[in-house]
Protein backbone atom coordinates (compact mmCIF):
# COMPACT_ATOMS: atom_id res chain seq x y z
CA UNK A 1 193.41 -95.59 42.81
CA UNK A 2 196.61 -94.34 42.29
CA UNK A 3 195.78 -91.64 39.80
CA UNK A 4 192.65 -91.04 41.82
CA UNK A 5 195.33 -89.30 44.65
CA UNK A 6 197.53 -87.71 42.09
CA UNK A 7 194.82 -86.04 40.35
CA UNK A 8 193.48 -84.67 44.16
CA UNK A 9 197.34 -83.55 44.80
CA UNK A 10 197.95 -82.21 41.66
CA UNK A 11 194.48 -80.04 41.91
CA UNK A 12 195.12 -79.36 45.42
CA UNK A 13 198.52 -78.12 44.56
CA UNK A 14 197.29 -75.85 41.46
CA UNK A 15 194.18 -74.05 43.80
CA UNK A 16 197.00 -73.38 46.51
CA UNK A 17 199.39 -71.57 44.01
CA UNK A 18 196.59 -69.80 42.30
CA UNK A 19 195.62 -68.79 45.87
CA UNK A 20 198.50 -67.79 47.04
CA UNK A 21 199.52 -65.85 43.85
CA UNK A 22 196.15 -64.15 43.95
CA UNK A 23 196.38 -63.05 47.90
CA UNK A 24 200.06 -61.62 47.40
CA UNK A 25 198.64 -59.16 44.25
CA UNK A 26 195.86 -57.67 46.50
CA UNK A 27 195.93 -54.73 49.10
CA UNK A 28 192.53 -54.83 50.52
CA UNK A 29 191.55 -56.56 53.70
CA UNK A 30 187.83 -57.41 52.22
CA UNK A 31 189.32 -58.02 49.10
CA UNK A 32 191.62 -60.69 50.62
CA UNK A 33 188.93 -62.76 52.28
CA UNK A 34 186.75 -63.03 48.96
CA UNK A 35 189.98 -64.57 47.37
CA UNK A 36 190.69 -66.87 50.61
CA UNK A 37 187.59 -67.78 50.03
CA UNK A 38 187.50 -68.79 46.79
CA UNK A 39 190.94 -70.24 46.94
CA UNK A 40 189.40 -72.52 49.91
CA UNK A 41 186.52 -73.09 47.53
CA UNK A 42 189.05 -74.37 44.75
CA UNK A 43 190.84 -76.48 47.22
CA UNK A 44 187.65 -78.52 48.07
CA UNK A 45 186.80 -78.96 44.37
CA UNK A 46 190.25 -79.80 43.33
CA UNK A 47 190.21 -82.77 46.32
CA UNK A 48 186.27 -83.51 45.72
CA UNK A 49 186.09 -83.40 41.59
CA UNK A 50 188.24 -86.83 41.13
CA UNK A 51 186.14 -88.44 43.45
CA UNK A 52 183.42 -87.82 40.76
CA UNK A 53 184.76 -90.14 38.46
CA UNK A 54 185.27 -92.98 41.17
CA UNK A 55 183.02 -96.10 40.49
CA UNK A 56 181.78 -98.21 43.33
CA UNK A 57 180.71 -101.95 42.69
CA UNK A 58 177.39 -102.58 41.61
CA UNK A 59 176.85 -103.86 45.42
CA UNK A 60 173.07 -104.85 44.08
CA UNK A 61 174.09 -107.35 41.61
CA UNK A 62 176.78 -108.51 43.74
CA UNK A 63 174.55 -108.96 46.52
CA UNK A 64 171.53 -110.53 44.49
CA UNK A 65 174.58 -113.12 42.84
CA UNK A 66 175.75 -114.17 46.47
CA UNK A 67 172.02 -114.79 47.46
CA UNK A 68 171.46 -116.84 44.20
CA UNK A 69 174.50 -118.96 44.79
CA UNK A 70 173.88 -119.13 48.94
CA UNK A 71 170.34 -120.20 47.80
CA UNK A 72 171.55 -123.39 45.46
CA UNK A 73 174.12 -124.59 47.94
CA UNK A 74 171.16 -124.60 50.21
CA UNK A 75 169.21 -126.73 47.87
CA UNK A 76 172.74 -128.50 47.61
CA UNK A 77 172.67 -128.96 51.68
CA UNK A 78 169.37 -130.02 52.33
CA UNK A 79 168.91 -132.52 49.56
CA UNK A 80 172.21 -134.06 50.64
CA UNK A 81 170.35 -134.49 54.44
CA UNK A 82 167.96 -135.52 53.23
CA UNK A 83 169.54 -138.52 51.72
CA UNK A 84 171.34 -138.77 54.77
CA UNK A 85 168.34 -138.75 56.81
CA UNK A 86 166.79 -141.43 54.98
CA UNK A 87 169.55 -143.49 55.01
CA UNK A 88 169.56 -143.53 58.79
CA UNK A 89 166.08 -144.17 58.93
CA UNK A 90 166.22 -147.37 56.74
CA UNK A 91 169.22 -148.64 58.93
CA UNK A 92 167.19 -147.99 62.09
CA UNK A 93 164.31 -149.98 60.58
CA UNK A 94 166.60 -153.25 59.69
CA UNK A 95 167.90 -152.76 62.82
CA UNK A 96 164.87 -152.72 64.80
CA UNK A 97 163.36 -155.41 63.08
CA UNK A 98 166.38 -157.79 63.09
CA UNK A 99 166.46 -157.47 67.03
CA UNK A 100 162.76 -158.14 67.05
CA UNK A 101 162.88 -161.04 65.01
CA UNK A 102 165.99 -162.53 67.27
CA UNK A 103 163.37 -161.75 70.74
CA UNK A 104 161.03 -163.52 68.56
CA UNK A 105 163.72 -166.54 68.45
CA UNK A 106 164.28 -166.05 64.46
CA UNK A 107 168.08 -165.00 63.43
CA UNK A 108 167.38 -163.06 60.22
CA UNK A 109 169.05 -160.29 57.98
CA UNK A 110 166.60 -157.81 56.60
CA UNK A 111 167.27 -155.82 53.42
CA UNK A 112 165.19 -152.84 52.40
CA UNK A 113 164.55 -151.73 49.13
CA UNK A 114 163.60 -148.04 48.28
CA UNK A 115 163.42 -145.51 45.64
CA UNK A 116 162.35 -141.93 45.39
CA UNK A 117 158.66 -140.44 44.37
CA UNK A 118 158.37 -137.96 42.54
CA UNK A 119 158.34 -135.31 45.60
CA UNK A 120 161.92 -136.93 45.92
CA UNK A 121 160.61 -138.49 49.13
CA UNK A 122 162.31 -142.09 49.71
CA UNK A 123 159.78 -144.79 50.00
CA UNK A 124 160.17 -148.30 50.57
CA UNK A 125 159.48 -150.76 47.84
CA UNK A 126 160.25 -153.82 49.51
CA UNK A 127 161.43 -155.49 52.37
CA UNK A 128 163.78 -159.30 52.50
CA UNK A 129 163.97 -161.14 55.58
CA UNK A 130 166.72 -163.72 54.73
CA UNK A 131 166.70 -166.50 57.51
CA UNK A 132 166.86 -170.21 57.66
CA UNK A 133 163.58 -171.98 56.53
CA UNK A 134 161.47 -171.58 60.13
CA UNK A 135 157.55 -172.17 60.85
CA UNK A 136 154.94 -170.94 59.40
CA UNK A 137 153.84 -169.80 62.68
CA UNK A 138 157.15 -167.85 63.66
CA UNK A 139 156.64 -165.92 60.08
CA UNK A 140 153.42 -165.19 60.60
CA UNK A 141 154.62 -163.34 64.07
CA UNK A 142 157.51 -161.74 62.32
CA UNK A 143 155.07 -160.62 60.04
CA UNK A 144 152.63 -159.26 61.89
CA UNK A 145 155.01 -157.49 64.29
CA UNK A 146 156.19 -155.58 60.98
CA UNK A 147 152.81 -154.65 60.09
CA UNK A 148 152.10 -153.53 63.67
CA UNK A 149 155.05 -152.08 64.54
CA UNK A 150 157.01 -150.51 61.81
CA UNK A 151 153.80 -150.11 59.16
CA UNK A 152 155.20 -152.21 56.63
CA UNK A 153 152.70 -153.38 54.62
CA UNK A 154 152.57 -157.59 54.71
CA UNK A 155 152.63 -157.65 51.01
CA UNK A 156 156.42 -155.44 50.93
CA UNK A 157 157.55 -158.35 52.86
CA UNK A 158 159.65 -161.32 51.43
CA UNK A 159 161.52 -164.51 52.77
CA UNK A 160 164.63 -165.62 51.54
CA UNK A 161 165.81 -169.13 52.62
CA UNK A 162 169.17 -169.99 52.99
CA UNK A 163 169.86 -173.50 54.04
């Protein structure tokens, strides 16, 4: 950048001296505004020429490279709420269905398995209700409210007793 300014002052400097040298030689007043003319004509190339060889960024590339890399920490972003999302759902399910199961009068812990489909959607695989050994009948509730409720399908759910 530097040399870009003393090339413009060093051309600038050369058209002036020219100028000047060529406007003290002549006598005639017509004569004298051809050559302030020109001499104003070799001032504007002498500061416009350098900026000829001035390169600019390629400001397409650069811009095409920032949307590229805003566009994979998107990807980045979302899959990472999406993981996040999920886990809050699951805990909001074992939640849910824990304080059910304690209205119902059955003190449980439920565990819920998942995994990811191929869409990289997370499903549930299974679901463990881990409670001291109750009655058939109070399962059967538990059971039913998960179906009704939360759409857990009655074969997802198992019982773990603990004594």
């Amino acid at each position: 950048m530097i040399e870009l300014f003393q090339t413009m002052l060093t051309g600038v400097a050369a058209a002036a001296l020219c100028g000047g040298a060529a406007l003290a030689l002549t006598r005639g007043n017509a004569l004298r505004e051809v050559i302030r003319l020109a001499g104003g004509l070799a001032v504007l190339l002498a500061v416009l020429q350098p900026l000829t060889g001035l390169r600019l960024p390629d400001l397409a590339g650069s811009i095409r490279q920032t949307v590229q890399d805003n566009a994979a920490q998107s990807a980045q972003y979302q899959q990472e709420n999406e993981a996040v999302l999920a886990e809050a759902a699951v805990q909001s399910i074992v939640d849910y269905i824990e304080q059910r199961a304690a209205q119902l009068g059955v003190s449980c812990t439920v565990t819920l398995a998942t995994s990811q489909d191929t869409d990289g959607r997370t499903v549930l695989t299974g679901l463990t209700l881990t409670a001291q050994e109750t009655e058939q009948s109070e399962r059967e509730t538990i059971e039913s409210m998960i179906v009704s409720e939360c759409g857990i399908p009655k074969e997802l759910v198992t019982w773990n007793w603990i004594e």
